[in-house]
N, C-alpha and C. Protein backbone atom coordinates (compact mmCIF):
# COMPACT_ATOMS: atom_id res chain seq x y z
N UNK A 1 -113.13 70.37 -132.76
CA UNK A 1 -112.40 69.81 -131.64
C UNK A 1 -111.18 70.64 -131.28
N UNK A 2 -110.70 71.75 -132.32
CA UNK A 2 -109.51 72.21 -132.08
C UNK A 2 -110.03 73.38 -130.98
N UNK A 3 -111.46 73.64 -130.74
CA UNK A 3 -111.66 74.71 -129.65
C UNK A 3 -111.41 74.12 -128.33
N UNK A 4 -111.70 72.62 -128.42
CA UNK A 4 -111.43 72.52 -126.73
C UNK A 4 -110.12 72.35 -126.34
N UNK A 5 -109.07 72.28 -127.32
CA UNK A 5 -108.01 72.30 -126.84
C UNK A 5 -107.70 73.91 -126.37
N UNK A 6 -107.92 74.49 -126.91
CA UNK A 6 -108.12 75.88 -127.24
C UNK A 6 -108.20 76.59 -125.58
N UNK A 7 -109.66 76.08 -125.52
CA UNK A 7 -110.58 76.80 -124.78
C UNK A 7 -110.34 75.98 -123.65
N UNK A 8 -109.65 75.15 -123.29
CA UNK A 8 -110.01 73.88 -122.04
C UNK A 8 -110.04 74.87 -120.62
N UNK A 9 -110.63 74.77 -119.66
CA UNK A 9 -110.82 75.37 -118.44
C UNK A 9 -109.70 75.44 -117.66
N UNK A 10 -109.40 76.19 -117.17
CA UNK A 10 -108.14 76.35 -116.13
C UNK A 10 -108.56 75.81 -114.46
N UNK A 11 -108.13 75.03 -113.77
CA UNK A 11 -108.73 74.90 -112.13
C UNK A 11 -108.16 76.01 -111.77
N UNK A 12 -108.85 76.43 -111.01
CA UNK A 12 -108.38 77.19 -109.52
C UNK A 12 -108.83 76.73 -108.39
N UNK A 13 -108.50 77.19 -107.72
CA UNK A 13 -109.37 77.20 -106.11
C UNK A 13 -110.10 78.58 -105.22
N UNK A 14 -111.10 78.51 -104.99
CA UNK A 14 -111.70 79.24 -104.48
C UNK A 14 -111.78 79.63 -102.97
N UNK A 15 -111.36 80.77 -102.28
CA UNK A 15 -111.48 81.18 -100.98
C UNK A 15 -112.53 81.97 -100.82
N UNK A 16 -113.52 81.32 -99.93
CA UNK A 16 -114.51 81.76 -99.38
C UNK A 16 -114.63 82.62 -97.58
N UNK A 17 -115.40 83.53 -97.67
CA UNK A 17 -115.19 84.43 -96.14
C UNK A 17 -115.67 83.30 -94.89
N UNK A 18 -115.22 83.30 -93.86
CA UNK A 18 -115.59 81.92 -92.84
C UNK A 18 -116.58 82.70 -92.06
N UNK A 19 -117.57 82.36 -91.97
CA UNK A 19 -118.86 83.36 -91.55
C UNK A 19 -119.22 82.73 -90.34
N UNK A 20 -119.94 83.27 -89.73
CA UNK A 20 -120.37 83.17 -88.30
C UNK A 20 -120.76 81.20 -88.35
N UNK A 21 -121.59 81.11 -89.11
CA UNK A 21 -122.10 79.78 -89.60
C UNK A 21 -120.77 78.94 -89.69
N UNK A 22 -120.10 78.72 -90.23
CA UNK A 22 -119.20 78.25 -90.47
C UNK A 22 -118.21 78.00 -89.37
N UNK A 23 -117.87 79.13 -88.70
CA UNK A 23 -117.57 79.20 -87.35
C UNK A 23 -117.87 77.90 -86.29
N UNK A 24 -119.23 77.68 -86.52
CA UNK A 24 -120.35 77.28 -85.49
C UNK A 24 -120.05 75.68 -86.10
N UNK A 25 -120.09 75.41 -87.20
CA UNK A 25 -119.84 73.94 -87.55
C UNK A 25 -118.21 73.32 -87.21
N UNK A 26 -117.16 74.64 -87.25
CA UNK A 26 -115.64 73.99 -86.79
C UNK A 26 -115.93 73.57 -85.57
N UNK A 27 -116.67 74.40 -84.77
CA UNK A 27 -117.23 74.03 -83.03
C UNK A 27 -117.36 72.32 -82.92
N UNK A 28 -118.43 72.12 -83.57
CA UNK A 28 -118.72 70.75 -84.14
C UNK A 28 -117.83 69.36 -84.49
N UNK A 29 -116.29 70.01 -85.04
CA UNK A 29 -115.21 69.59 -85.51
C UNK A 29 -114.35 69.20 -84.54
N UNK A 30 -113.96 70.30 -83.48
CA UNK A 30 -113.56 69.55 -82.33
C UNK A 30 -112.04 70.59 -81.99
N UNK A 31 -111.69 70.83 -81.18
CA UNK A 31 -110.85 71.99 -80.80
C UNK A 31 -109.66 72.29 -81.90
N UNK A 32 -109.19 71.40 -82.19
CA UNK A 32 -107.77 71.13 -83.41
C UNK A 32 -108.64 72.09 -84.61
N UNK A 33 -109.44 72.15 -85.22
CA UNK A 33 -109.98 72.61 -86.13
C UNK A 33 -110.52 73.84 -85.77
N UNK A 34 -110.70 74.06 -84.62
CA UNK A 34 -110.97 76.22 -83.84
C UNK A 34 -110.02 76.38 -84.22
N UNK A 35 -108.99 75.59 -83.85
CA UNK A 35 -107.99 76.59 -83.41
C UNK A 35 -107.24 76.29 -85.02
N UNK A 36 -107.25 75.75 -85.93
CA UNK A 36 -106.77 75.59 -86.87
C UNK A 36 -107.14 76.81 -87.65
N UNK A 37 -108.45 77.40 -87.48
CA UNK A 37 -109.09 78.24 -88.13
C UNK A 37 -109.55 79.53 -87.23
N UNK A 38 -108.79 79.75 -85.89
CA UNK A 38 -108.95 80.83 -85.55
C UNK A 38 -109.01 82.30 -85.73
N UNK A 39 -107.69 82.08 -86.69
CA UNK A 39 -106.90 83.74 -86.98
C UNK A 39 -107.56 83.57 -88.76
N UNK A 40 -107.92 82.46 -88.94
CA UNK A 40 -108.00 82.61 -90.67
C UNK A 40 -109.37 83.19 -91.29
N UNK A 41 -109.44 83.96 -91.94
CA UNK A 41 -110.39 85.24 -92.61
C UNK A 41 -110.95 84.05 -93.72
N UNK A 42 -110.22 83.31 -94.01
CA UNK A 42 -111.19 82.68 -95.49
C UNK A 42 -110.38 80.69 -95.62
N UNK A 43 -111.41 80.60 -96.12
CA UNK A 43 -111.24 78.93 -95.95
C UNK A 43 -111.49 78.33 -97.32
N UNK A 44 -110.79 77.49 -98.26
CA UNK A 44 -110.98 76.89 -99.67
C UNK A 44 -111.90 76.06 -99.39
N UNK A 45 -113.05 76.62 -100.22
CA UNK A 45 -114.15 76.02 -100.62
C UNK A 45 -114.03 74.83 -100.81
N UNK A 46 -113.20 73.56 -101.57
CA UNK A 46 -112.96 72.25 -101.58
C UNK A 46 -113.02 71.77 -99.88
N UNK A 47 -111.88 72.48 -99.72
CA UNK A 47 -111.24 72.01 -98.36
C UNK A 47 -112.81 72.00 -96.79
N UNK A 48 -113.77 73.01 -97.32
CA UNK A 48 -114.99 73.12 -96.31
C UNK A 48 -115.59 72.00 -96.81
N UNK A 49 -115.98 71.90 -98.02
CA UNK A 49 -117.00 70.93 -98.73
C UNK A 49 -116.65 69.15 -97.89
N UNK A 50 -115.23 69.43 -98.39
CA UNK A 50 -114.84 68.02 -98.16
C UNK A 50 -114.60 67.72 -95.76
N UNK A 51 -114.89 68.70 -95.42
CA UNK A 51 -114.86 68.64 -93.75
C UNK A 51 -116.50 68.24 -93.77
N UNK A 52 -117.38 69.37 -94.15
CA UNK A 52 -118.98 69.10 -94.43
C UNK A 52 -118.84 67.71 -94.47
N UNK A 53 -118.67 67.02 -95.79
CA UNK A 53 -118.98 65.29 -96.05
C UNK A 53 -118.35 64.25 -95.25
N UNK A 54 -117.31 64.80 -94.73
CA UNK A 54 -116.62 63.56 -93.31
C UNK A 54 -117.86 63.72 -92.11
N UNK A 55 -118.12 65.33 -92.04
CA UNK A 55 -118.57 65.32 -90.64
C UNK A 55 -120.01 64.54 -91.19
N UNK A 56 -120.56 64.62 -92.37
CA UNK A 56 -122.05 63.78 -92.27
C UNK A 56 -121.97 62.21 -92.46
N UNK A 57 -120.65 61.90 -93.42
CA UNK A 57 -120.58 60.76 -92.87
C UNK A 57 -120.53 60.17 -91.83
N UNK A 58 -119.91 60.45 -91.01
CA UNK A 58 -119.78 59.96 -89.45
C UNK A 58 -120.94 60.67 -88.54
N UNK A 59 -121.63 61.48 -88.97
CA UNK A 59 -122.96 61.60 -88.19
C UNK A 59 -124.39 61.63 -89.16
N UNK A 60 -124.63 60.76 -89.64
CA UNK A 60 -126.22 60.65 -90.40
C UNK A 60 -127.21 60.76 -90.14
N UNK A 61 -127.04 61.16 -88.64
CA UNK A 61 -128.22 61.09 -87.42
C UNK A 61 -128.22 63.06 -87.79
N UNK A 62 -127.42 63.47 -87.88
CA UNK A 62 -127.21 65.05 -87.60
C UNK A 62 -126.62 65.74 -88.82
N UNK A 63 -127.30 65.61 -90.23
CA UNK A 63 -126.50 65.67 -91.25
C UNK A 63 -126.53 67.47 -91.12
N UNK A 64 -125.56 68.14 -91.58
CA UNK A 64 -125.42 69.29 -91.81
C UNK A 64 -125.23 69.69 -93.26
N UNK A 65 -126.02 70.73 -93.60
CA UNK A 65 -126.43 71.10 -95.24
C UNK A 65 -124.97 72.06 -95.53
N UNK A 66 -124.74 71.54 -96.22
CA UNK A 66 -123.28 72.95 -96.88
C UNK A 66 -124.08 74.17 -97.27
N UNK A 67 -125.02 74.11 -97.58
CA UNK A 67 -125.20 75.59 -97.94
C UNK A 67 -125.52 75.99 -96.73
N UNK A 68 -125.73 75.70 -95.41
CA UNK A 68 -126.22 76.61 -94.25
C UNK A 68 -124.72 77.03 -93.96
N UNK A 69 -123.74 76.37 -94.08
CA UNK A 69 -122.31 76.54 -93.34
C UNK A 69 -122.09 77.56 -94.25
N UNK A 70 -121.81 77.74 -95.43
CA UNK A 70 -121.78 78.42 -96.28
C UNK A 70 -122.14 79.82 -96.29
N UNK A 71 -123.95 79.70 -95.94
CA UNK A 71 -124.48 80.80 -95.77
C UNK A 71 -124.25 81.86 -97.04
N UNK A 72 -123.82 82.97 -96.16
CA UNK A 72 -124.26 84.12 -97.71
C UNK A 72 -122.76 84.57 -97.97
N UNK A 73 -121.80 83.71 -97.62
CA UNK A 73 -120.20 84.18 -97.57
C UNK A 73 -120.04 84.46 -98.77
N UNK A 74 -118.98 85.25 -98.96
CA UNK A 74 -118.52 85.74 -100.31
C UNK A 74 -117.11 85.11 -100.84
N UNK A 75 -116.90 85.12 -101.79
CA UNK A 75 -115.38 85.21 -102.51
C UNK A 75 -114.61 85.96 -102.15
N UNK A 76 -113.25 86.09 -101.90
CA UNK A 76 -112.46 86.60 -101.12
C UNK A 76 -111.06 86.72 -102.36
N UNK A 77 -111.15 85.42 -102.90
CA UNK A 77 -109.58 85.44 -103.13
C UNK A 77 -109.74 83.81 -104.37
N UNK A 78 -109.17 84.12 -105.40
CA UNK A 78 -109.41 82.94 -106.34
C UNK A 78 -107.56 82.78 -106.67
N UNK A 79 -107.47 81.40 -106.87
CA UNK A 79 -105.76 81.06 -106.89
C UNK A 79 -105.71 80.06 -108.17
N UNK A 80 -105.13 80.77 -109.23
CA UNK A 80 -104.77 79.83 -110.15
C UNK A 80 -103.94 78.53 -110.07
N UNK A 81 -104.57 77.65 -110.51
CA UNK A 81 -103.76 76.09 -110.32
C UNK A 81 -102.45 76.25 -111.34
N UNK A 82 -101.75 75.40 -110.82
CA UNK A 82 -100.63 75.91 -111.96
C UNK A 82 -100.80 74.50 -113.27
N UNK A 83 -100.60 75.24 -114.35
CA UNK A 83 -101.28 74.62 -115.82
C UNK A 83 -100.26 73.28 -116.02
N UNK A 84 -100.48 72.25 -116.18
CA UNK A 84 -99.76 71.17 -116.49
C UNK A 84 -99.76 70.99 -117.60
N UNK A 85 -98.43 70.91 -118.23
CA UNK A 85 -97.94 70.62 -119.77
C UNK A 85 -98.77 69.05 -120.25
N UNK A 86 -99.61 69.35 -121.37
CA UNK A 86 -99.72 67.88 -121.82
C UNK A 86 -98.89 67.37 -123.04
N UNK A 87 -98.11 65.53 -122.38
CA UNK A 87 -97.00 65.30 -123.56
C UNK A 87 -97.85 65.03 -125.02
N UNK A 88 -97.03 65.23 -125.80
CA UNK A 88 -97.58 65.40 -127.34
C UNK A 88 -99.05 63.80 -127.37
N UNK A 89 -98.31 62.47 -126.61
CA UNK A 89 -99.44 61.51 -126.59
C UNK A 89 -100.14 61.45 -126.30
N UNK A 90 -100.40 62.24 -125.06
CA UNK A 90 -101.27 63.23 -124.31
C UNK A 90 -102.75 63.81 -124.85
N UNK A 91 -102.38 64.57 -125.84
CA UNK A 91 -102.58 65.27 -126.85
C UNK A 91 -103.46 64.79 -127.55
N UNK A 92 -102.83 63.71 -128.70
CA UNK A 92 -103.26 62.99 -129.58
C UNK A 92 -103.98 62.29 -129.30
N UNK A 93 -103.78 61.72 -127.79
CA UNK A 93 -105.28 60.42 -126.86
C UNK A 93 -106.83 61.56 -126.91
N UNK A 94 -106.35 62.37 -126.22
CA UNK A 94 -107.71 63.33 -126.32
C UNK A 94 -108.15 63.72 -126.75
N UNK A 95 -107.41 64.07 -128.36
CA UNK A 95 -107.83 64.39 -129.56
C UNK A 95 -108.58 63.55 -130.14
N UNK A 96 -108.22 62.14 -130.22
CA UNK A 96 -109.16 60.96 -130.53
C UNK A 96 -110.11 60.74 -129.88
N UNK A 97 -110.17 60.83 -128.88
CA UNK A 97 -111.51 61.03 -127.57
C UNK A 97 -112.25 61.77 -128.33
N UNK A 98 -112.11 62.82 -128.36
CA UNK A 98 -112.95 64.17 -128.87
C UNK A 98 -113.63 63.49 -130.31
N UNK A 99 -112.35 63.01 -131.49
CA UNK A 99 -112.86 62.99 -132.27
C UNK A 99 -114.23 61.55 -132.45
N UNK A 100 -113.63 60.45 -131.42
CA UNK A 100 -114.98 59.55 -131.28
C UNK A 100 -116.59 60.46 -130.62
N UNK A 101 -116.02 60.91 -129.76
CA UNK A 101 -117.74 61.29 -129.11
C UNK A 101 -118.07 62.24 -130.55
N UNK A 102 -117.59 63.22 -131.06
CA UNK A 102 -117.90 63.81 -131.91
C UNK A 102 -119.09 63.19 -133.24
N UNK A 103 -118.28 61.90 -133.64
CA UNK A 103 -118.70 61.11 -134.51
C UNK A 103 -119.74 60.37 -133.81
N UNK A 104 -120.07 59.65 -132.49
CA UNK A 104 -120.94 59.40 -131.60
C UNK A 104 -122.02 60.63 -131.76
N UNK A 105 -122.08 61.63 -131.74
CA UNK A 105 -123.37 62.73 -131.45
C UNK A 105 -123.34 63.20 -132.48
N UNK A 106 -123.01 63.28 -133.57
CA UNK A 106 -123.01 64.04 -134.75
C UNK A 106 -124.57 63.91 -135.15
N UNK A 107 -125.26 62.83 -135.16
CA UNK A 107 -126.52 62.59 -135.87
C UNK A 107 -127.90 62.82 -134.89
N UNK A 108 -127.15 63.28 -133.40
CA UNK A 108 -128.04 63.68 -132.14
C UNK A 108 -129.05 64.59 -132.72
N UNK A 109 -130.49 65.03 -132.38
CA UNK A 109 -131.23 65.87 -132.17
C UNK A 109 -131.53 66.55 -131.09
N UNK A 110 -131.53 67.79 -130.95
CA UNK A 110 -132.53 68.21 -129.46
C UNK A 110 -133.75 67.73 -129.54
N UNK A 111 -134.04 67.30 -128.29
CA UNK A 111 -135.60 66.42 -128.25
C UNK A 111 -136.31 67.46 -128.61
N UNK A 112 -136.48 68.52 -128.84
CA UNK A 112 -137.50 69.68 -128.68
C UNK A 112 -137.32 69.51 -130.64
N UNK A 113 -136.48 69.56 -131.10
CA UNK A 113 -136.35 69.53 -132.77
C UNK A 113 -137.38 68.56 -133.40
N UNK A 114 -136.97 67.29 -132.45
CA UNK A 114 -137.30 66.36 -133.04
C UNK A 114 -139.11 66.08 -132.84
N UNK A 115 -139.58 66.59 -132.07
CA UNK A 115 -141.04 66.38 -131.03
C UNK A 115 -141.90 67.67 -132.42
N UNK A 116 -141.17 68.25 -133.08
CA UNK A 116 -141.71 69.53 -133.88
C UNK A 116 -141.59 70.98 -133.13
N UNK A 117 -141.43 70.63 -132.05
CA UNK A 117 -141.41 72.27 -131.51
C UNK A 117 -140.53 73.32 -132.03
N UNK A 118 -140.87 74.35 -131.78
CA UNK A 118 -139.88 75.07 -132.31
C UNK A 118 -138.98 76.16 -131.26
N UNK A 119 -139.88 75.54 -130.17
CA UNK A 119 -138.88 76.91 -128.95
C UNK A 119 -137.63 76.02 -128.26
């Protein structure tokens, strides 16, 4: 358990290139959002995802797939989140977390172990 304290994942956020596709769905969005995104070269991936799921909520008749908006855009630019201190109780809560599921799966098998296989 002392690796995941260790090892725990850092967030960032991801900037993706605004591609022709993408373009074509702000259209969709409504002038405030062209022009919000006129001059801008790259758009946070959260921030598209989460426009995608408003715009299909409110149209179910016309759902639009994120990966077409998406398309074949690239990574541009990745921004480290800034790391939040955890207080020492903090700590010790998650440590106990860890150490219950631990004791929870300890006696787990891979189904494949258990069936005889060996791959």
């Amino acid at each position: 358990s002392r690796f995941f304290f260790e090892h725990a994942p850092t967030m960032s956020r991801l900037f993706i290139e605004i591609t022709p596709a993408a373009q074509d769905f702000f259209k969709k969005l409504g002038p405030k959002v062209v022009k919000g995104y006129a001059e801008a070269k790259s758009v946070d991936i959260d921030v598209l995802t989460g426009l995608v799921n408003d715009y299909n909520a409110k149209h179910p008749k016309a759902l639009v797939p994120l990966h077409e908006v998406v398309g074949d855009a690239q990574v541009v630019r990745r921004v480290a989140a800034p790391v939040q201190q955890m207080s020492e109780m903090d700590r010790l809560k998650l440590l106990q977390e860890e150490k219950k599921y631990q004791k929870l799966v300890q006696d787990v098998e891979p189904l494949r172990k258990r069936r005889g296989q060996n791959n």
